[in-house]
N, C-alpha and C. Protein backbone atom coordinates (compact mmCIF):
# COMPACT_ATOMS: atom_id res chain seq x y z
N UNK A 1 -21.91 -8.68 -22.15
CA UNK A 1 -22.82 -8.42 -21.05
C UNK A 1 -22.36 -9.16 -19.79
N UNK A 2 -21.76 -10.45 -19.89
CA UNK A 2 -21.69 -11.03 -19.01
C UNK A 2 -20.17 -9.95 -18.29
N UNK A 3 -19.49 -10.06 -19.08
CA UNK A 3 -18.02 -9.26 -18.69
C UNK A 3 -18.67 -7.87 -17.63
N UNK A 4 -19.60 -7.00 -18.22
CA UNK A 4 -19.51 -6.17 -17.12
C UNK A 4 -20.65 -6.26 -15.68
N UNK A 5 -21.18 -7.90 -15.81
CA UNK A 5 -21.72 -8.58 -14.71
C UNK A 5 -20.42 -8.91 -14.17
N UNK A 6 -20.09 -9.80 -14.45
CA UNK A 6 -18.56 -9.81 -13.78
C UNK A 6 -17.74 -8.95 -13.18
N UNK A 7 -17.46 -7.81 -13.58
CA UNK A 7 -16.59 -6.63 -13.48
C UNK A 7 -17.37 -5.83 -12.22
N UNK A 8 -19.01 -5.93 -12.11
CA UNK A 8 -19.70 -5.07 -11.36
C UNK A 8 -19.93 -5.61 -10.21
N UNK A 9 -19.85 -7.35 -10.23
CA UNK A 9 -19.41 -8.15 -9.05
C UNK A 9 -18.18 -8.00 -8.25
N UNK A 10 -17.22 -8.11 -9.17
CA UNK A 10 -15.85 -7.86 -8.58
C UNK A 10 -15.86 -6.25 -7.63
N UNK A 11 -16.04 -5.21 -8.78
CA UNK A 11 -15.92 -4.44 -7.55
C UNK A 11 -16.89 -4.32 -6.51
N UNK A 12 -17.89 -4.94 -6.26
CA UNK A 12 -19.06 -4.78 -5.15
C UNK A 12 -18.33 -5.63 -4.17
N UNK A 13 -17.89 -7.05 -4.40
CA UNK A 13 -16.92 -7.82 -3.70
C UNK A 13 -15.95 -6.84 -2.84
N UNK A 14 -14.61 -6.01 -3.91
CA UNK A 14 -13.54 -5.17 -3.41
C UNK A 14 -14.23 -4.36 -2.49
N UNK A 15 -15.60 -3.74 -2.80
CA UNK A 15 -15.39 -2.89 -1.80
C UNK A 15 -16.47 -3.17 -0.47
N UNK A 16 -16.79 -4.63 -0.17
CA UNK A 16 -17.45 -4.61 0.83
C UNK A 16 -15.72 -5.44 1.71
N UNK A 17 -15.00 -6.09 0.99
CA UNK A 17 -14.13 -6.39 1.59
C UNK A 17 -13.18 -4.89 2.41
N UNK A 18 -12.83 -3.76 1.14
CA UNK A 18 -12.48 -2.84 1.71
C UNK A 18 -13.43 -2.37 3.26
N UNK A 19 -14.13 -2.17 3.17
CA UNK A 19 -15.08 -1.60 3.90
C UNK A 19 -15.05 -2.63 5.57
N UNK A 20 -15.19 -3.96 4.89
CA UNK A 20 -15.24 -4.75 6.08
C UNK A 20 -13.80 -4.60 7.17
N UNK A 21 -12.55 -4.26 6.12
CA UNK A 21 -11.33 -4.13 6.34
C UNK A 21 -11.08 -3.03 7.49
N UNK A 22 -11.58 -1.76 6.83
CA UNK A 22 -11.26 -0.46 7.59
C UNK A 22 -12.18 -0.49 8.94
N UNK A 23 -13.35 -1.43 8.85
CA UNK A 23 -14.19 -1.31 10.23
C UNK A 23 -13.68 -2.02 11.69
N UNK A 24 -12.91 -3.18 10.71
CA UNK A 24 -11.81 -4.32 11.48
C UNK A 24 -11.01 -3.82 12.38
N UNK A 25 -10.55 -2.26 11.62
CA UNK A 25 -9.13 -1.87 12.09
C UNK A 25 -9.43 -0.77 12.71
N UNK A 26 -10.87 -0.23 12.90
CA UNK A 26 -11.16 1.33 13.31
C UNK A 26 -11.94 1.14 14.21
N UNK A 27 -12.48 0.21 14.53
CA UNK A 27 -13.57 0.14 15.50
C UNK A 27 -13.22 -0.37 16.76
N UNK A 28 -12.94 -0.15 17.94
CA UNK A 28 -12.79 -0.87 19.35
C UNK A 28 -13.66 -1.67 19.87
N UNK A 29 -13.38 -3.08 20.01
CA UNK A 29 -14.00 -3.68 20.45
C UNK A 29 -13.27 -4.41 22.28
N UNK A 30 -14.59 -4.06 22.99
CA UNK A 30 -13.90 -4.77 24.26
C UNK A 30 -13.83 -6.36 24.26
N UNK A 31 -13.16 -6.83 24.63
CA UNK A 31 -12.60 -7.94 24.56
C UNK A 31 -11.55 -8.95 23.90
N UNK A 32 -11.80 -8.15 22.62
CA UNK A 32 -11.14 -8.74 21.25
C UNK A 32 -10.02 -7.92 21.15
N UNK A 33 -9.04 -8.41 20.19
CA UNK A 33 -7.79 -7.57 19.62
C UNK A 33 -7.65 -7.93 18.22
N UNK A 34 -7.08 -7.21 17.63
CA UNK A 34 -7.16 -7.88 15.82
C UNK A 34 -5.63 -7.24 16.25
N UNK A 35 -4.81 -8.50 15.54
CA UNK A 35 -3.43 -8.90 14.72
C UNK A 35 -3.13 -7.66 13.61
N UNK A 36 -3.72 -7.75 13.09
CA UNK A 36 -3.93 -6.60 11.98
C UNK A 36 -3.32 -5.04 12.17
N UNK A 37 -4.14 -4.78 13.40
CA UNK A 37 -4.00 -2.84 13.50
C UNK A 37 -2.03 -3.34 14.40
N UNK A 38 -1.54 -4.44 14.64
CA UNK A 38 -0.08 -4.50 14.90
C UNK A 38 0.89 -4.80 13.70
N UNK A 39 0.38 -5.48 13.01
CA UNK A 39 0.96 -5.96 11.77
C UNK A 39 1.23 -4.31 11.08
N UNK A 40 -0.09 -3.73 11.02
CA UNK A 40 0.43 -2.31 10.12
C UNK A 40 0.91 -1.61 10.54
N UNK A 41 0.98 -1.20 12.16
CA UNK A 41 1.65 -0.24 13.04
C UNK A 41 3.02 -0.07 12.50
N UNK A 42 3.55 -1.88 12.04
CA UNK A 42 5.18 -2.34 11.95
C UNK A 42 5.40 -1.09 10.61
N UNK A 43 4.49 -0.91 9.72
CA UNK A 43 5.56 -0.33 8.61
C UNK A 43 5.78 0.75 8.64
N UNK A 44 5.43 1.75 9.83
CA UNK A 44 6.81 2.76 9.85
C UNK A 44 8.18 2.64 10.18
N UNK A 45 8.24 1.18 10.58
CA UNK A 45 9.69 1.36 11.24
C UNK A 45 10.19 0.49 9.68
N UNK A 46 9.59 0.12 8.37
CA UNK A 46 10.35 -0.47 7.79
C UNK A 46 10.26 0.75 6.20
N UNK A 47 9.12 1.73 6.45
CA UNK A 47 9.46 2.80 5.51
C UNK A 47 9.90 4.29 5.88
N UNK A 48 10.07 4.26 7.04
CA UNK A 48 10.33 5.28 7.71
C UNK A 48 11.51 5.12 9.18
N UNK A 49 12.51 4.55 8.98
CA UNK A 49 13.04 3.91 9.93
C UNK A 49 13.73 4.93 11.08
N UNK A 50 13.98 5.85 10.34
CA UNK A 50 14.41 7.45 11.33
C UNK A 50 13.41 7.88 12.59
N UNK A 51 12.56 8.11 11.33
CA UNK A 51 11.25 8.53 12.38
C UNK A 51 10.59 7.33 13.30
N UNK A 52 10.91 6.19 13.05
CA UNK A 52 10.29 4.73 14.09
C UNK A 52 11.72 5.06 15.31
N UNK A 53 12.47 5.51 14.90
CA UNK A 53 13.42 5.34 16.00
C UNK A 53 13.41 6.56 17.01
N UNK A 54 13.09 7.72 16.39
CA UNK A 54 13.19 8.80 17.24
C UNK A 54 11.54 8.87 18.24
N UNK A 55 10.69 8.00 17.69
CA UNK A 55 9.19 7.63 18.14
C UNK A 55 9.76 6.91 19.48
N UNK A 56 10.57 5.66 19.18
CA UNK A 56 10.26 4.81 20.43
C UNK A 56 11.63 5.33 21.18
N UNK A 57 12.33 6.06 21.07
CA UNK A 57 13.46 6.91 21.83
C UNK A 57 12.86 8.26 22.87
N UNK A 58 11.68 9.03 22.65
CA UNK A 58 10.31 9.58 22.92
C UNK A 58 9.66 8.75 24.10
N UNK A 59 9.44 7.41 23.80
CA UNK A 59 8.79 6.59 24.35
C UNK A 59 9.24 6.12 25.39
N UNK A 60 10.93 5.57 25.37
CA UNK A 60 11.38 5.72 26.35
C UNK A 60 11.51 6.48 27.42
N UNK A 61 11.71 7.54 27.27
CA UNK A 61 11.97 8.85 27.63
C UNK A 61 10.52 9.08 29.22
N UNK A 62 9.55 8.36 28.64
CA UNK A 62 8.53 8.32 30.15
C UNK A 62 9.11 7.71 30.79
N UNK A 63 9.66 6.58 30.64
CA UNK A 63 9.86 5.63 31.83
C UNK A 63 11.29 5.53 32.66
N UNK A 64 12.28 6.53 31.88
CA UNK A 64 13.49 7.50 32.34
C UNK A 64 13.02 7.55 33.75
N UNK A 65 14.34 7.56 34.62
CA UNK A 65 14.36 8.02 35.85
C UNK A 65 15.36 8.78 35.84
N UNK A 66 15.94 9.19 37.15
CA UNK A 66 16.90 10.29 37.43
C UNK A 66 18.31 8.91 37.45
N UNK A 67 19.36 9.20 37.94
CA UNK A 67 20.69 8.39 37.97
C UNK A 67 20.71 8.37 39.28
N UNK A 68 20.66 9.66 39.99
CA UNK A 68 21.16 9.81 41.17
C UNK A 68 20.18 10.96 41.83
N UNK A 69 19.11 10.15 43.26
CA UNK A 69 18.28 11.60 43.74
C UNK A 69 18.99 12.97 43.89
N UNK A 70 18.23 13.90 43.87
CA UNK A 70 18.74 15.28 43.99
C UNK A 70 19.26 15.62 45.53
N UNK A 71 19.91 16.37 45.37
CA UNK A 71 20.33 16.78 46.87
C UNK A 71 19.60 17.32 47.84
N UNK A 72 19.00 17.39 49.25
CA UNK A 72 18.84 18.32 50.08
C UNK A 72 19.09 19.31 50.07
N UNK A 73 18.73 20.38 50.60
CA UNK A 73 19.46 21.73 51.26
C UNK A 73 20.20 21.72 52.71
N UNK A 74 20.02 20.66 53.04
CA UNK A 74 20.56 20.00 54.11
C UNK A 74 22.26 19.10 53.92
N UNK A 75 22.06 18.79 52.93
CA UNK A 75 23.15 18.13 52.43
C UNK A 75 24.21 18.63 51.38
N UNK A 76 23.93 20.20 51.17
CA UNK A 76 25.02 20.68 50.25
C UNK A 76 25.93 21.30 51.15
N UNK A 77 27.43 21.36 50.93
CA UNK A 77 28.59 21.87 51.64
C UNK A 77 28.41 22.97 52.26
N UNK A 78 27.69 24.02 50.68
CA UNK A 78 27.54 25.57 51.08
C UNK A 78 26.18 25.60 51.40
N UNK A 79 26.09 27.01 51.92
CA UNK A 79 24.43 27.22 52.47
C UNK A 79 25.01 28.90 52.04
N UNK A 80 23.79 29.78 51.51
CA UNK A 80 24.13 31.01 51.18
C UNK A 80 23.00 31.59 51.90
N UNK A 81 22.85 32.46 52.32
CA UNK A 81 21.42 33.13 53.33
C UNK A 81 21.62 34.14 52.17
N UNK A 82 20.45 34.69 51.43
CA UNK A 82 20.55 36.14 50.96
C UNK A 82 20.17 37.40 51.86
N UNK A 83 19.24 37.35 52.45
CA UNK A 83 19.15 38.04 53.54
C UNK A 83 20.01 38.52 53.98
N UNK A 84 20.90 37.85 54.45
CA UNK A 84 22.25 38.30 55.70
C UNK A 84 23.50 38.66 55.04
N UNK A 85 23.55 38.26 53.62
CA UNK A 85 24.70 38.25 52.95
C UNK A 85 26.02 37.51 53.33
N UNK A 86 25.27 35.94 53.78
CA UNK A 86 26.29 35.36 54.88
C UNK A 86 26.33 34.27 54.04
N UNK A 87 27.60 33.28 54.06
CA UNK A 87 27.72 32.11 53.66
C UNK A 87 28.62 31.03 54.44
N UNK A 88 27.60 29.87 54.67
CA UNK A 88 28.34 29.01 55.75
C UNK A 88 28.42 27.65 55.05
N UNK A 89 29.70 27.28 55.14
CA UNK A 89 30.26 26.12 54.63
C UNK A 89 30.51 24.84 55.64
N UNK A 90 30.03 23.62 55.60
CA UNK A 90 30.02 22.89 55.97
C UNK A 90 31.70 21.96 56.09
N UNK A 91 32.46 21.93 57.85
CA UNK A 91 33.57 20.97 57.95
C UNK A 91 33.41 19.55 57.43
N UNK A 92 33.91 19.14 56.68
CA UNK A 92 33.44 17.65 56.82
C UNK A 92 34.30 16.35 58.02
């Protein structure tokens, strides 16, 4: 009797801990941050290491700029009018 007092403790224990666990990690709170929802973020990049890489390669990818601004229409050699069927090339 005592064993499944015991046993019916334990899991009432597991699952208010579960419970307390998932509210920890699901719930937003302003001000606070929990360690936790970063700690687990980490294990895709240590069971899934392909997909953690092509994620933060993605990620990069916003903050990409150009190399070199684009050109004018002012500043290319040729100029083509379709209209006129004319094309004027710039001496340098």
């Amino acid at each position: 009797m005592t064993v499944l007092a015991v046993c019916a403790g334990a899991v009432l224990v597991l699952g208010l801990i579960m419970w307390a666990g998932h509210r920890m990690l699901t719930e937003e709170r302003s001000g606070t941050s929990s360690g936790g929802g970063g700690a687990l973020g980490g294990f895709t990049d240590v069971f899934d290491p392909g997909r953690a890489r092509a994620e933060h390669d993605l990620d990069s990818k916003e903050h990409q700029g150009e190399l070199l601004p684009a050109p004018l229409d002012a500043d290319l050699p040729v100029q083509i009018d379709l209209d006129s069927g004319t094309a004027r090339i710039k001496r340098p």
